[in-house]
Protein backbone atom coordinates (compact mmCIF):
# COMPACT_ATOMS: atom_id res chain seq x y z
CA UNK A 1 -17.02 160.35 96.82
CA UNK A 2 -13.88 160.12 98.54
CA UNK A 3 -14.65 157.21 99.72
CA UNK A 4 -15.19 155.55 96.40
CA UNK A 5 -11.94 156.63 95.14
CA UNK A 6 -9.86 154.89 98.04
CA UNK A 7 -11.65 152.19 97.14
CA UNK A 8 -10.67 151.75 94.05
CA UNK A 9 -6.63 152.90 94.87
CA UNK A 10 -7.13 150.24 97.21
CA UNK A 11 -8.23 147.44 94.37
CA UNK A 12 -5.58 148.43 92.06
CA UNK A 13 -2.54 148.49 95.04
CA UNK A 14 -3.95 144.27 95.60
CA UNK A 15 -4.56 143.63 92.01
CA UNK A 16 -0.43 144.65 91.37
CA UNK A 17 0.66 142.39 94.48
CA UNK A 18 -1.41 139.82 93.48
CA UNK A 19 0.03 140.08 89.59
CA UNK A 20 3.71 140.47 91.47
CA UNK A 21 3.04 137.46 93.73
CA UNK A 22 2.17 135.77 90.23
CA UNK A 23 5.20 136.55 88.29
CA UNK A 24 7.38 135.10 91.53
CA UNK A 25 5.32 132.00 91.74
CA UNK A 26 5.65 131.55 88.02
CA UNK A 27 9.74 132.10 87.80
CA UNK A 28 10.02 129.67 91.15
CA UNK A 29 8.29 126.78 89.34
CA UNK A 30 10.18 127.70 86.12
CA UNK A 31 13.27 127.17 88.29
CA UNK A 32 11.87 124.04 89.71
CA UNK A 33 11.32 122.19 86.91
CA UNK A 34 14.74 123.33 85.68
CA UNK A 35 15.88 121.59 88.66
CA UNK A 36 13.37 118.61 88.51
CA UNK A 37 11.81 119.18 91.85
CA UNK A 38 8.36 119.79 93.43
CA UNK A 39 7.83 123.80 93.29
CA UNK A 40 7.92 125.01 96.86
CA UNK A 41 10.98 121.95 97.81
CA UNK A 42 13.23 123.86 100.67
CA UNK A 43 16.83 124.41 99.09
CA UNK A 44 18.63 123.72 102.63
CA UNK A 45 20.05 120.38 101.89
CA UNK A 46 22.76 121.27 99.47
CA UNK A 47 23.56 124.02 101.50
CA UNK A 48 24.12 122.08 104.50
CA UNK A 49 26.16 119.60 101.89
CA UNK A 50 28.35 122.18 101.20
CA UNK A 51 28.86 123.14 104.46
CA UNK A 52 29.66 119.82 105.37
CA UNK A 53 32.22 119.96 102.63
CA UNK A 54 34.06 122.91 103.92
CA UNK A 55 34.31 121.62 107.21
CA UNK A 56 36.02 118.79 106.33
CA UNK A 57 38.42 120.65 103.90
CA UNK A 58 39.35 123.00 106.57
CA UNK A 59 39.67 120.42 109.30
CA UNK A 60 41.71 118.42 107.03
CA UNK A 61 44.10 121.79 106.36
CA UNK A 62 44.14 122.38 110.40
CA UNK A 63 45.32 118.81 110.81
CA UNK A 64 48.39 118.50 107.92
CA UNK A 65 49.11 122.25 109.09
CA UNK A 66 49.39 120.39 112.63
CA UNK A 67 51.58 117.57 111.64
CA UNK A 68 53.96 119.70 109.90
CA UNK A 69 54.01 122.07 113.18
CA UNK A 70 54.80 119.21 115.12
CA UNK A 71 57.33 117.91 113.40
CA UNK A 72 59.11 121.13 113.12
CA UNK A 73 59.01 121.85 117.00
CA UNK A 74 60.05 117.93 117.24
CA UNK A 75 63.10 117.87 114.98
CA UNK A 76 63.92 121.03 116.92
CA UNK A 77 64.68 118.98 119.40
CA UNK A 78 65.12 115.94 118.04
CA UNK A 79 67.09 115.51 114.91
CA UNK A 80 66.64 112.90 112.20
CA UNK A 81 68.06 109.88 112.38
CA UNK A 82 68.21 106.49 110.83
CA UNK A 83 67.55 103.42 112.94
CA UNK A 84 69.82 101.01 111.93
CA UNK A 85 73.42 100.26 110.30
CA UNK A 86 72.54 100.66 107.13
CA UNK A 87 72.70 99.40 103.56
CA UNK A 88 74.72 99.30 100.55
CA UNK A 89 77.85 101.18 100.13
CA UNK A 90 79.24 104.85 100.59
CA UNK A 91 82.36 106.32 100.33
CA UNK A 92 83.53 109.21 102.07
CA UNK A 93 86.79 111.55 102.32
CA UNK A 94 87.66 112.87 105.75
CA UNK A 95 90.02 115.69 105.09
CA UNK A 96 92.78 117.09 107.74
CA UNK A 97 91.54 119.73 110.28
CA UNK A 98 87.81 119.21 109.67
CA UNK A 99 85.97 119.28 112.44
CA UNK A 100 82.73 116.73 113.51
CA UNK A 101 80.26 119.82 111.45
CA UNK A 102 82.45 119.26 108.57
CA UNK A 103 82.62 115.50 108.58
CA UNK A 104 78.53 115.76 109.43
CA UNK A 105 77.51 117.55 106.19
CA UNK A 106 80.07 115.32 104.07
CA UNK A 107 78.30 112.07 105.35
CA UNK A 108 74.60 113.73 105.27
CA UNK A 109 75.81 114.84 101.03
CA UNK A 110 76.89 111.22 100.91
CA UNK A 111 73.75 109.82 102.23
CA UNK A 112 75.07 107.99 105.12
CA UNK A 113 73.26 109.72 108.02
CA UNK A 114 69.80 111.67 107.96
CA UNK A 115 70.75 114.58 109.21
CA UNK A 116 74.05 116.42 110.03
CA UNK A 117 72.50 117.17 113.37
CA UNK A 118 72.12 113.73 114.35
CA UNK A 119 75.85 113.23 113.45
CA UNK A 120 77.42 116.25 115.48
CA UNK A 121 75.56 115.39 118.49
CA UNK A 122 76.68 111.71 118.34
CA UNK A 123 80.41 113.04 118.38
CA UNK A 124 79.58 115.59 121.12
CA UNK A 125 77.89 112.68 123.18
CA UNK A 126 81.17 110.11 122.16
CA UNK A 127 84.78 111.19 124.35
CA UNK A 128 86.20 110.25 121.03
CA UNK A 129 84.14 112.14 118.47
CA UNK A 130 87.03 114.69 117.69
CA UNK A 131 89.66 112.20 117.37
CA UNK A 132 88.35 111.18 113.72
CA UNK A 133 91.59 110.67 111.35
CA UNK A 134 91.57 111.90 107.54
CA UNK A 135 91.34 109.56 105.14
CA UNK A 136 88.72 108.05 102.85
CA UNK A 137 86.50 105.28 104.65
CA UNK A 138 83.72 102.44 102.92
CA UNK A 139 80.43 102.98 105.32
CA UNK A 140 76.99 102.12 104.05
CA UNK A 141 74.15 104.55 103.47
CA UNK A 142 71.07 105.15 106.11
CA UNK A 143 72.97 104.55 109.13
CA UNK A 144 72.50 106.05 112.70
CA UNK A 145 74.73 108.33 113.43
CA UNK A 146 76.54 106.81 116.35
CA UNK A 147 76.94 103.77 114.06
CA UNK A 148 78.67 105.93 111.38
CA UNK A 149 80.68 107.56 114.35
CA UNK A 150 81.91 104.13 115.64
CA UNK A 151 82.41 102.93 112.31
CA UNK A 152 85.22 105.84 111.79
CA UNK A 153 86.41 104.93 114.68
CA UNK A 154 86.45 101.19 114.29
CA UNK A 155 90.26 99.58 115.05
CA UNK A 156 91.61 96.32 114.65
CA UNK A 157 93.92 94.45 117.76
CA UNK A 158 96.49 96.45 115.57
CA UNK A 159 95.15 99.91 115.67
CA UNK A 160 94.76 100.01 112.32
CA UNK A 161 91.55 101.71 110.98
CA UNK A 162 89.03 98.70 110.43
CA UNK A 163 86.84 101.07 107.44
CA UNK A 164 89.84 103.61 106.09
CA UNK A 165 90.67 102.69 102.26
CA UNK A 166 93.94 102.90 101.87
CA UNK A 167 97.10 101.76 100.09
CA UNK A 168 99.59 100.45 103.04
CA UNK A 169 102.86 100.32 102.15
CA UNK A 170 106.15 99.64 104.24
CA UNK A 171 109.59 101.18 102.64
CA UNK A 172 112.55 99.24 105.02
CA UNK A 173 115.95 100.90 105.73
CA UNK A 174 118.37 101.01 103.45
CA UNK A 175 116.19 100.73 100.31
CA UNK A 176 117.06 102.26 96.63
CA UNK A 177 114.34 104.62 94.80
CA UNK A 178 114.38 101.78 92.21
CA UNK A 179 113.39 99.11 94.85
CA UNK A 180 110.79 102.05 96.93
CA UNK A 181 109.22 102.63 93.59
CA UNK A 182 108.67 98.91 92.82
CA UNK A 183 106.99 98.77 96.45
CA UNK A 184 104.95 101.86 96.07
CA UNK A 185 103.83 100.79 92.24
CA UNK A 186 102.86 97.23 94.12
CA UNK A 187 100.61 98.78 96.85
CA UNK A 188 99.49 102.00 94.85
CA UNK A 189 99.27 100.41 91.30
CA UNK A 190 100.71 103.54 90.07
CA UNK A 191 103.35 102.48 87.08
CA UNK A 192 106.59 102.30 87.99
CA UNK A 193 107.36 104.88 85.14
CA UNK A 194 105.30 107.34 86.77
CA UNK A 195 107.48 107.84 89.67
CA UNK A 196 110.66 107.35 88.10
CA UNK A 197 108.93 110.88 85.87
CA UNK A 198 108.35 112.12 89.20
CA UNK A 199 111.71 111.62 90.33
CA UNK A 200 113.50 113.67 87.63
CA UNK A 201 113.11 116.99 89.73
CA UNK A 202 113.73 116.45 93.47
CA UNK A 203 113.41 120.19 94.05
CA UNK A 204 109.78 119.75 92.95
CA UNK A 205 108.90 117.17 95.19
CA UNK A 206 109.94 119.23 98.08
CA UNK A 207 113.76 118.87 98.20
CA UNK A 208 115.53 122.39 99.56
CA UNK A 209 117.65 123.40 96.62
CA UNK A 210 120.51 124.01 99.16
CA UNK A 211 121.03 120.78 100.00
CA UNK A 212 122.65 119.81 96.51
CA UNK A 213 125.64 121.64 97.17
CA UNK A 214 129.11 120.33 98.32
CA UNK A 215 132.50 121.18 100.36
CA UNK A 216 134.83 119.55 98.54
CA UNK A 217 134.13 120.92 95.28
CA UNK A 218 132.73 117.41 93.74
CA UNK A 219 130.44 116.85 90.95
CA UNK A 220 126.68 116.28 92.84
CA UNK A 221 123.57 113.47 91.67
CA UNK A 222 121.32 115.61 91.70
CA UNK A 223 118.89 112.54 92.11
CA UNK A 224 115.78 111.98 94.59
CA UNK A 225 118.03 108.99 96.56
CA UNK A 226 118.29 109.75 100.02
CA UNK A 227 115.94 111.50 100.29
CA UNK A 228 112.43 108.75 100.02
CA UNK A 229 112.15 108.53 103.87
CA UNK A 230 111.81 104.78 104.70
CA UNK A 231 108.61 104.43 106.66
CA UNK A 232 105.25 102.78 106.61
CA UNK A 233 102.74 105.04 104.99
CA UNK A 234 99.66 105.20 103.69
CA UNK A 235 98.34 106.73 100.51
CA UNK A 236 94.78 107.51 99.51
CA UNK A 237 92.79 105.74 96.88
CA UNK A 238 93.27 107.88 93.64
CA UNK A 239 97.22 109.35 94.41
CA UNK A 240 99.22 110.12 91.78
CA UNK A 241 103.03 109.50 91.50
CA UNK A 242 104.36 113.01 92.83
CA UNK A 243 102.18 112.93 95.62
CA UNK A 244 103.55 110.15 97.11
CA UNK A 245 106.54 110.82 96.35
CA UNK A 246 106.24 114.63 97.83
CA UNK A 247 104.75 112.79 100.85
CA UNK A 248 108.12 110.77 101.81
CA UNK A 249 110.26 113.66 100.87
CA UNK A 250 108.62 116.03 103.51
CA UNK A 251 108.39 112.93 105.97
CA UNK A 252 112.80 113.51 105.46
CA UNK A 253 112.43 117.01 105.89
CA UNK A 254 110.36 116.31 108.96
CA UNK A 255 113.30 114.02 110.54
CA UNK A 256 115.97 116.47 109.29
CA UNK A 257 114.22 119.09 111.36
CA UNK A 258 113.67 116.98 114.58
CA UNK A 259 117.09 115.68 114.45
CA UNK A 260 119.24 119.17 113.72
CA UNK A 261 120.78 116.85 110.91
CA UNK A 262 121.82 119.79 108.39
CA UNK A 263 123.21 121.86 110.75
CA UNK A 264 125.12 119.48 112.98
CA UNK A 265 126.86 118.21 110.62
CA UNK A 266 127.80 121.13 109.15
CA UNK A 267 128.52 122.84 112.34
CA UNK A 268 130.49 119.60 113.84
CA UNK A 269 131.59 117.46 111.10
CA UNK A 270 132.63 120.65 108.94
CA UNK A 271 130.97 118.84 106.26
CA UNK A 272 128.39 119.83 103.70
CA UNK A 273 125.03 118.21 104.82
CA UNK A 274 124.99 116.98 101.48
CA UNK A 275 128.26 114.86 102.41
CA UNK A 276 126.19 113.90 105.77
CA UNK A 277 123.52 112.33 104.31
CA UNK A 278 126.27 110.22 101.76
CA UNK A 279 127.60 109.45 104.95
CA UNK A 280 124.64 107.73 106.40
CA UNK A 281 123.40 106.25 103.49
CA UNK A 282 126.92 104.31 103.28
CA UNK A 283 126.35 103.27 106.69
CA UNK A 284 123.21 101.96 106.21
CA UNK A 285 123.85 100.00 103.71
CA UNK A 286 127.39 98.62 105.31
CA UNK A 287 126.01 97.84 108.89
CA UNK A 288 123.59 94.74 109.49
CA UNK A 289 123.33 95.84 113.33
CA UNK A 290 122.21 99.59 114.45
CA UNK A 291 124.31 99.46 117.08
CA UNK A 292 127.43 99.48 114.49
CA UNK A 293 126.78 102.35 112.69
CA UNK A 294 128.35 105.13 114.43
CA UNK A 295 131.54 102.91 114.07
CA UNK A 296 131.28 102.16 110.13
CA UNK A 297 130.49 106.20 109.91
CA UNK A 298 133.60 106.94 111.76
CA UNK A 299 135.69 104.80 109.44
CA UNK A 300 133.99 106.67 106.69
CA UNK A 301 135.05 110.40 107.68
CA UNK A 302 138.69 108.80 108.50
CA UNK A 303 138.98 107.20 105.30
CA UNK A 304 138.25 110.14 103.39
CA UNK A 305 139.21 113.12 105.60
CA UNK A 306 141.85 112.54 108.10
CA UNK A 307 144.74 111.87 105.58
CA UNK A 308 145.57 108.44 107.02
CA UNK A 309 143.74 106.28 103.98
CA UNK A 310 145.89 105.87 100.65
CA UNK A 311 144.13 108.62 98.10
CA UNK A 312 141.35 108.98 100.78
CA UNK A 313 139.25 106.69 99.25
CA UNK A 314 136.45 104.81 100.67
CA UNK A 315 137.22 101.56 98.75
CA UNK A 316 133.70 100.30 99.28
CA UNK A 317 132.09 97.89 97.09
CA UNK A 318 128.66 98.60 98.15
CA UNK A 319 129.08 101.59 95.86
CA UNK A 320 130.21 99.68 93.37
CA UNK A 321 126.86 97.39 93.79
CA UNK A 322 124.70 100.51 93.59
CA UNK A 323 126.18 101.73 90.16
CA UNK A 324 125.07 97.99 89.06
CA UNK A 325 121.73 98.03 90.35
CA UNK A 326 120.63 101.42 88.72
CA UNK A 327 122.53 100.61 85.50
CA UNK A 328 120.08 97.12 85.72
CA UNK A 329 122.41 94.91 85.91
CA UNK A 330 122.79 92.55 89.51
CA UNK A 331 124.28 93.10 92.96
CA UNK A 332 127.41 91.11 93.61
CA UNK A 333 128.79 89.13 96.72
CA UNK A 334 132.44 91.29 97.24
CA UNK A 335 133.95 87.95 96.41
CA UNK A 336 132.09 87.94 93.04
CA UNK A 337 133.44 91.50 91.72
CA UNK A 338 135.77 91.54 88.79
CA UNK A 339 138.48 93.71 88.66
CA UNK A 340 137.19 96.05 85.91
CA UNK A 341 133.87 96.37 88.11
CA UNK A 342 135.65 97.81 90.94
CA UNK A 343 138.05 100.26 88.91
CA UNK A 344 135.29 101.22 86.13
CA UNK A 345 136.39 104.29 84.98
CA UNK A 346 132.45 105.34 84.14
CA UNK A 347 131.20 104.52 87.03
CA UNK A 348 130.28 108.19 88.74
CA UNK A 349 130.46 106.31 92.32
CA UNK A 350 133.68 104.34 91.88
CA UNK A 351 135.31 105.03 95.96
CA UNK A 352 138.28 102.77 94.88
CA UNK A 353 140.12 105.33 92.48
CA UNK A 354 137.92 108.35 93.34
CA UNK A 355 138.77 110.09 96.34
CA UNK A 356 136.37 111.33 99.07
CA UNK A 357 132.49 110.70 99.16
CA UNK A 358 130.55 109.62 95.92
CA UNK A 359 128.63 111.71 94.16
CA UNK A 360 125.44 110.79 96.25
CA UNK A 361 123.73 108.58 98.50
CA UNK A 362 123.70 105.16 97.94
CA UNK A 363 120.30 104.59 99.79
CA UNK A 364 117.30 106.03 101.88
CA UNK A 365 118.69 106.06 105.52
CA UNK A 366 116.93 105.88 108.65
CA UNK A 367 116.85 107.63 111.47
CA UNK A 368 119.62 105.67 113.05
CA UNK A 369 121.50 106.02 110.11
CA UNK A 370 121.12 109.43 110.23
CA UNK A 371 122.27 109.41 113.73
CA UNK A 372 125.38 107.68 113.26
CA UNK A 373 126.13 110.28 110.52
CA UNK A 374 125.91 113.28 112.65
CA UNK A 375 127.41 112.02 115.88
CA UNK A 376 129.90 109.54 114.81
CA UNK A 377 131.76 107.10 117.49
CA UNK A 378 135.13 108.21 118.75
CA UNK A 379 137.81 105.92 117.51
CA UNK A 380 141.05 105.72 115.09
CA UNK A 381 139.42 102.74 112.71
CA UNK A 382 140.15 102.41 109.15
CA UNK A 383 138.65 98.75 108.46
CA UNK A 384 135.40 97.10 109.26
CA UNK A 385 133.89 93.51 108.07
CA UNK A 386 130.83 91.47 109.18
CA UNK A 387 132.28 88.80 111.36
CA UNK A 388 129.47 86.16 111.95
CA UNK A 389 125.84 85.72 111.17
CA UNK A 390 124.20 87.52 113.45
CA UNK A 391 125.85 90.40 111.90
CA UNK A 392 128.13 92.05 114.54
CA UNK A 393 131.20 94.14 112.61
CA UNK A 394 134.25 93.71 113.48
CA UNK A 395 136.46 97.28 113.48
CA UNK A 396 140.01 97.64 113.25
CA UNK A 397 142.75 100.42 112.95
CA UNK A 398 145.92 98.71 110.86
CA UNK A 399 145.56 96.38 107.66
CA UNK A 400 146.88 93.34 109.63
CA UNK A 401 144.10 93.37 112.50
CA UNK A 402 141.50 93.52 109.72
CA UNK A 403 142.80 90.31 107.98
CA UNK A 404 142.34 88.54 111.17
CA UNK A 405 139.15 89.85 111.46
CA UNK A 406 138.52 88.78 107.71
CA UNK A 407 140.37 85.39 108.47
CA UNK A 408 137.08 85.17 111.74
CA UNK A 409 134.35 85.74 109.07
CA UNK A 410 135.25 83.33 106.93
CA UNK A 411 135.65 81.20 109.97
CA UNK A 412 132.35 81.55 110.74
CA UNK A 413 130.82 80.71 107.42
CA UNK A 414 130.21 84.54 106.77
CA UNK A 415 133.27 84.87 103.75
């Protein structure tokens, strides 16, 4: 009996395997024919696509992830650079006390080199990578470093700076702020107005206050002449009027300082420096040759100072020629003056009726000018006059030797 019933347990445990094993087989074909295959068709293909796949994705990621790696640890190293000298044009401002990091990160903003890196280690590796002057320079973009170096560096047989933009300008001895601003207008094509603006206010351009003040109780010009140092300079591309202007002024400031100008005169001459720098102006203009200024200054302070001159009066008709030029009208040989030129009652630098200095300088000394001023020749002379063409002077200390000294220049073609 017992028997009989495992039996049958038995036949209804296969007959729900074999209905199970049914229901599989059944859902796997369904699934097949979904797919459009043979029931039973292994599925390890796609996966072994898809592994495929993966691989190659990953590799890929391994490899970029690689080449970026490398190139970090290289330009570690190694900075970019360009290969060549570059294309097109760039223009760059070097400014005063940068150093080569400075100058590096200008040119890399500018486009000019690839990397600042490759720039500071070109002016470490160059003896004259420090000695780059400020200033605004024309170099092309994508250029190697070392050629952007040398180009900064790059002279003429002149020493002048082969790539610098700049606006050159030469302002001689003896020149007026009228003529200096004509010249500056010419190489800076600022207007002319603009600096004669700029002029107005000396004090603002750098000029100490102090030094418009006088001795001898005389009215002062407050005026900018005198004080335009003549020298070459140069002037960056977009300067305005009162910067060049300020620039000259502290170039006079400079010399005053290297020279003791202001206080030797006033500590020697007994002179306001004021009076000093009228002084040298004068001689300046009155002296052809260098060598004769400390003469024609000494004449000067004995005309006007040692009592020994009727009314202490300079008598100079350069002054006279000044008041012409700044009122616009023309210089005049001496020979050429009229009578009512020399004694014009309105003219504030008339030094035939008005005793002692002029109001102010009558030009932008020099250095040797400024010399002559402050350590004057020793000597008793009252009279001076070119005497040939060359332009030697010929001094004297009584009326009588300088009209035979007057009677020699005309001698020699020069009256």
């Amino acid at each position: 009996m017992l028997d009989e019933l495992e039996l049958a347990f038995d036949e209804q445990d296969r007959a729900r395997v074999r209905h199970r094993h049914r229901r599989s087989t059944m859902r796997r074909a369904k699934r097949a024919a979904e797919r459009g295959t043979e029931p039973g068709t292994p599925r390890r293909r796609g996966r072994s696509l898809l592994a495929l796949l993966l691989s190659v994705v990953l590799l890929g990621v391994l490899g970029v992830g690689g080449w970026y790696g490398y190139a970090a640890v290289k330009n570690f190293f190694t900075a970019p650079d360009y290969t060549g000298a570059g294309t097109g044009d760039a223009q760059v401002q070097v400014n005063s006390g940068e150093t080569a990091t400075d100058i590096a990160n200008t040119l890399f903003k500018a486009g000019v080199v690839k990397s600042a890196k490759a720039f500071v280690d070109a002016a470490k590796a160059d003896p004259r990578g420090d000695q780059v002057q400020p200033g605004t320079y024309k170099l092309h973009k994508h250029m190697r470093a070392k050629t952007a170096l040398t180009a900064l560096l790059a002279t003429d047989s002149a020493g002048n700076l082969i790539n610098k933009i700049s606006a050159k300008v030469t302002i001689p001895e003896g020149t007026i702020s009228l003529a200096a601003f004509e010249l500056l207008s010419k190489a800076t094509k600022i207007p002319v107005a603009d600096f004669q603006e700029a002029a107005k206010d000396p004090v603002a351009l750098g000029v100490p206050e102090w030094w418009f003040k006088r001795n001898d109780g005389k009215p002062v010009a407050k005026s900018i002449e005198g004080f335009l140092f003549p020298a070459t300079y140069e002037f960056n591309p977009g300067v305005d009027a009162k910067t060049v202007l300020s620039t000259m002024v502290n170039k006079f400031n400079s010399v005053n300082a290297e020279l003791k100008f202001s206080d030797t005169v006033q500590n020697t001459r007994n002179i306001s420096p004021y009076e000093g720098l009228i002084a040298a102006s004068i001689a300046q203009a009155e002296a052809p040759l260098p060598e004769d200024m400390t003469k024609v200054a000494r004449v000067l302070y004995n005309r006007v100072y040692s009592g020994k001159f009727p009314c202490s009066c300079l008598q100079l008709d350069s002054t006279v020629n000044y008041w012409l030029r700044i009122s616009g009208k023309e210089a005049q040989d001496s020979k050429n003056l009229t009578v009512s030129q020399l004694h014009d009652p309105n003219d504030p630098y008339n030094t035939h009726d008005v005793a002692g200095m002029p109001i102010g300088p009558i030009s932008n000394p020099g250095k040797e000018a400024m010399q002559a001023a402050q350590s004057p020749a020793d000597g008793q002379w009252l009279y001076f006059v070119t005497i040939d063409k060359q332009g030697h002077t010929g001094f004297s200390d009584t009326f009588q030797e300088f009209q035979q000294n007057v009677e020699l220049a005309k001698k020699n073609g020069v009256l």
